[in-house]
N, C-alpha and C. Protein backbone atom coordinates (compact mmCIF):
# COMPACT_ATOMS: atom_id res chain seq x y z
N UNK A 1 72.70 35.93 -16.35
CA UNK A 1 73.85 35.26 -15.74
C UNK A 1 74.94 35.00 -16.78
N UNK A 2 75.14 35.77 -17.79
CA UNK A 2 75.82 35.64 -18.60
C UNK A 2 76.05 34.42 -19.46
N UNK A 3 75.07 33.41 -19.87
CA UNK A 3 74.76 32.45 -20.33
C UNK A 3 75.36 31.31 -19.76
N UNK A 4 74.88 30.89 -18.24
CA UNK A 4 75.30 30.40 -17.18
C UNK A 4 73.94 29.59 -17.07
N UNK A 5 73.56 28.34 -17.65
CA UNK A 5 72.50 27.71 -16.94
C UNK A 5 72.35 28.14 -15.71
N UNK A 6 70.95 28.29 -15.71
CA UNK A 6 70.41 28.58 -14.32
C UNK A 6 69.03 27.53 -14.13
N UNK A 7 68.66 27.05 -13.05
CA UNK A 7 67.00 26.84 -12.94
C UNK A 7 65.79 27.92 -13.16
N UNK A 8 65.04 27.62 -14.45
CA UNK A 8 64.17 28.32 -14.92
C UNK A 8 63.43 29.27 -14.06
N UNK A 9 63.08 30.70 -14.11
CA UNK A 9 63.04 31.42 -12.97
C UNK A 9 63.63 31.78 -11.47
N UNK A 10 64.87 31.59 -11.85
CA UNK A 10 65.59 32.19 -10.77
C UNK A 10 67.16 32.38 -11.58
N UNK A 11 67.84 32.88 -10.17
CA UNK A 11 68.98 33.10 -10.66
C UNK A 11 70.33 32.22 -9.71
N UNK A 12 69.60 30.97 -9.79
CA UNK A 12 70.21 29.93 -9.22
C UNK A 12 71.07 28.86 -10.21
N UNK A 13 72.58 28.94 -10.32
CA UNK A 13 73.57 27.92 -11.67
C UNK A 13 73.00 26.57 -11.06
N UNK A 14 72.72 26.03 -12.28
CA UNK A 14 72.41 24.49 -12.12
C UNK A 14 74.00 23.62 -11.33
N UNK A 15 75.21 24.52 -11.72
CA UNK A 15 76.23 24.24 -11.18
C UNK A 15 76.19 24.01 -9.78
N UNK A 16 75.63 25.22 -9.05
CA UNK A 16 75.45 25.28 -7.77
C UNK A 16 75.09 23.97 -7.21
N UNK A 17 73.78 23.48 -7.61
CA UNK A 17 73.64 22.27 -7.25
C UNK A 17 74.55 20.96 -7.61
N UNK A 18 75.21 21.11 -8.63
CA UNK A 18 75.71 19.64 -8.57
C UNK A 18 77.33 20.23 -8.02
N UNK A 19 77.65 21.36 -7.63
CA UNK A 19 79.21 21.23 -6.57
C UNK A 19 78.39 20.84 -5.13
N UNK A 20 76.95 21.47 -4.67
CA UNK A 20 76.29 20.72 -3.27
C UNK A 20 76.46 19.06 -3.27
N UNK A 21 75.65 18.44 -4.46
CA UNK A 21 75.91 17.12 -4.18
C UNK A 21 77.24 16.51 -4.47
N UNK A 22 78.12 17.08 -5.20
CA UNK A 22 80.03 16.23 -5.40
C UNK A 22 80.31 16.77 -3.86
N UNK A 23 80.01 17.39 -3.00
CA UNK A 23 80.75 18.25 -1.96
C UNK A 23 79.59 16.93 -0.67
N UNK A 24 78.77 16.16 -1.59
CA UNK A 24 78.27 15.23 -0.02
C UNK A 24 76.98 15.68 0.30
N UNK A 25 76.31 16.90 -0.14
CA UNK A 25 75.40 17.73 0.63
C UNK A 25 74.31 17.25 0.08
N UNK A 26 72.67 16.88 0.42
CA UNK A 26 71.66 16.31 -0.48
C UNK A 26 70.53 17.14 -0.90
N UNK A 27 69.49 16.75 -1.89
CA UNK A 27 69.28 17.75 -2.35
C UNK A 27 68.63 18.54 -0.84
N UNK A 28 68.00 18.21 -0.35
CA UNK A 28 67.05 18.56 0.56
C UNK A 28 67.72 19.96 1.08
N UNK A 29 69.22 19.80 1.64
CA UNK A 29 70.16 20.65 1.92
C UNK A 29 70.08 22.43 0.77
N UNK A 30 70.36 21.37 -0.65
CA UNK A 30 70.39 22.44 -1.66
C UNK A 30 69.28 23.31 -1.28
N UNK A 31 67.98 22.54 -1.36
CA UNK A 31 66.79 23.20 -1.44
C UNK A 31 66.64 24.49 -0.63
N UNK A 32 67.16 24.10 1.13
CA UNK A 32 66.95 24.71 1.93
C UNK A 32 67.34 26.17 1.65
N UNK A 33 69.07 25.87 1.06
CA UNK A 33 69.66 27.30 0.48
C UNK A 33 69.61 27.82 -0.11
N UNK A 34 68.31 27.46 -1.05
CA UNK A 34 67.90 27.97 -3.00
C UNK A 34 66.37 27.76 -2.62
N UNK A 35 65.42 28.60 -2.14
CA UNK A 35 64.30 28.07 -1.53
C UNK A 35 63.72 28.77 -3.25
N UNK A 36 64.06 29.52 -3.94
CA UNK A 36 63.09 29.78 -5.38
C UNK A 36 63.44 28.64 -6.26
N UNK A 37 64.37 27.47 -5.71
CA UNK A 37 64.57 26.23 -6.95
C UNK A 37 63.57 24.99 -6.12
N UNK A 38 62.48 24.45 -7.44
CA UNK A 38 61.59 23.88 -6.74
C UNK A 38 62.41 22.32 -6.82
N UNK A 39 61.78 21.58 -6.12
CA UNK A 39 62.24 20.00 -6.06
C UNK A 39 62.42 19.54 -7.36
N UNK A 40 60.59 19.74 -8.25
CA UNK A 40 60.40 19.51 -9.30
C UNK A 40 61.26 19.79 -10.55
N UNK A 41 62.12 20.62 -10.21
CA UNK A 41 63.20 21.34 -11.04
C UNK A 41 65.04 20.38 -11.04
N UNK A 42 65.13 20.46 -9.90
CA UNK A 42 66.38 19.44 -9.62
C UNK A 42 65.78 18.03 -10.27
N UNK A 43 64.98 17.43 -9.94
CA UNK A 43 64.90 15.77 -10.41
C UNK A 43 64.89 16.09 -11.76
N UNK A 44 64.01 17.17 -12.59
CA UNK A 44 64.11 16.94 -13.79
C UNK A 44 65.42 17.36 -14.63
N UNK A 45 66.18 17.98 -13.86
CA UNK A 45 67.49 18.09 -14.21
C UNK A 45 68.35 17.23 -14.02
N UNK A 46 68.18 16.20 -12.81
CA UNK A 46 68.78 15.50 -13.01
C UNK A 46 68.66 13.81 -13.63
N UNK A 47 67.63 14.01 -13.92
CA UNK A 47 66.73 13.07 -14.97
C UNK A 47 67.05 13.21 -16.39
N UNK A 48 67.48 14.72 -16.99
CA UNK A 48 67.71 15.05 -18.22
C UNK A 48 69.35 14.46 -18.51
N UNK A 49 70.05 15.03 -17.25
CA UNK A 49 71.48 14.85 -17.43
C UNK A 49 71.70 13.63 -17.27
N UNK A 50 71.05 12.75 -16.66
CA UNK A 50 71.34 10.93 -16.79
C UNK A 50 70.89 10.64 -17.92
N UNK A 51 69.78 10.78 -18.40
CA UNK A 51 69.53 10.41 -19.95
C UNK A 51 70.58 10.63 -20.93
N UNK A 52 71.02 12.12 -21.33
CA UNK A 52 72.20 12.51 -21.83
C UNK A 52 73.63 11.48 -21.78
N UNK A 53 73.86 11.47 -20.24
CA UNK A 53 74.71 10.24 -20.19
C UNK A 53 75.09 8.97 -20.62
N UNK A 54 73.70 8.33 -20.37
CA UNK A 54 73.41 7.05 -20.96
C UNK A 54 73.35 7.20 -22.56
N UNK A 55 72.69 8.33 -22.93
CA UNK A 55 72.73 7.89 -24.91
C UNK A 55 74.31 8.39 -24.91
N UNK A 56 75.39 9.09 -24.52
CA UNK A 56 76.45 9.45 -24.61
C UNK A 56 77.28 8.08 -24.40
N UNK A 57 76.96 7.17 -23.68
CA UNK A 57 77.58 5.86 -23.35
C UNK A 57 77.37 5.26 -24.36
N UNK A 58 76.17 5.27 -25.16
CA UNK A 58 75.70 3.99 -26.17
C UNK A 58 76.55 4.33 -27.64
């Protein structure tokens, strides 16, 4: 993907998901349309990127 984060084994941009949720849509939605991105994959992404945040705040 031309060095385009993606979710690990697929060829799904982590982008994808976070324009679904700024656009209102939840993950459940995402999921439905990215059925090779597991649940387990979004929370921990978005678990990584809040951490990031928070030490970026401190």
């Amino acid at each position: 993907m031309g060095g385009t984060p993606v979710f690990y084994g697929t060829r799904v941009p982590v982008q994808t998901l976070l324009d679904y949720l700024e656009a209102g849509e939840t993950i459940d939605e995402f999921l439905e349309g990215f059925p090779t991105v597991k649940r387990d994959q979004v929370v921990a992404f978005l678990e990584e990127a809040k951490a990031r945040m928070v030490a970026n705040a401190s």
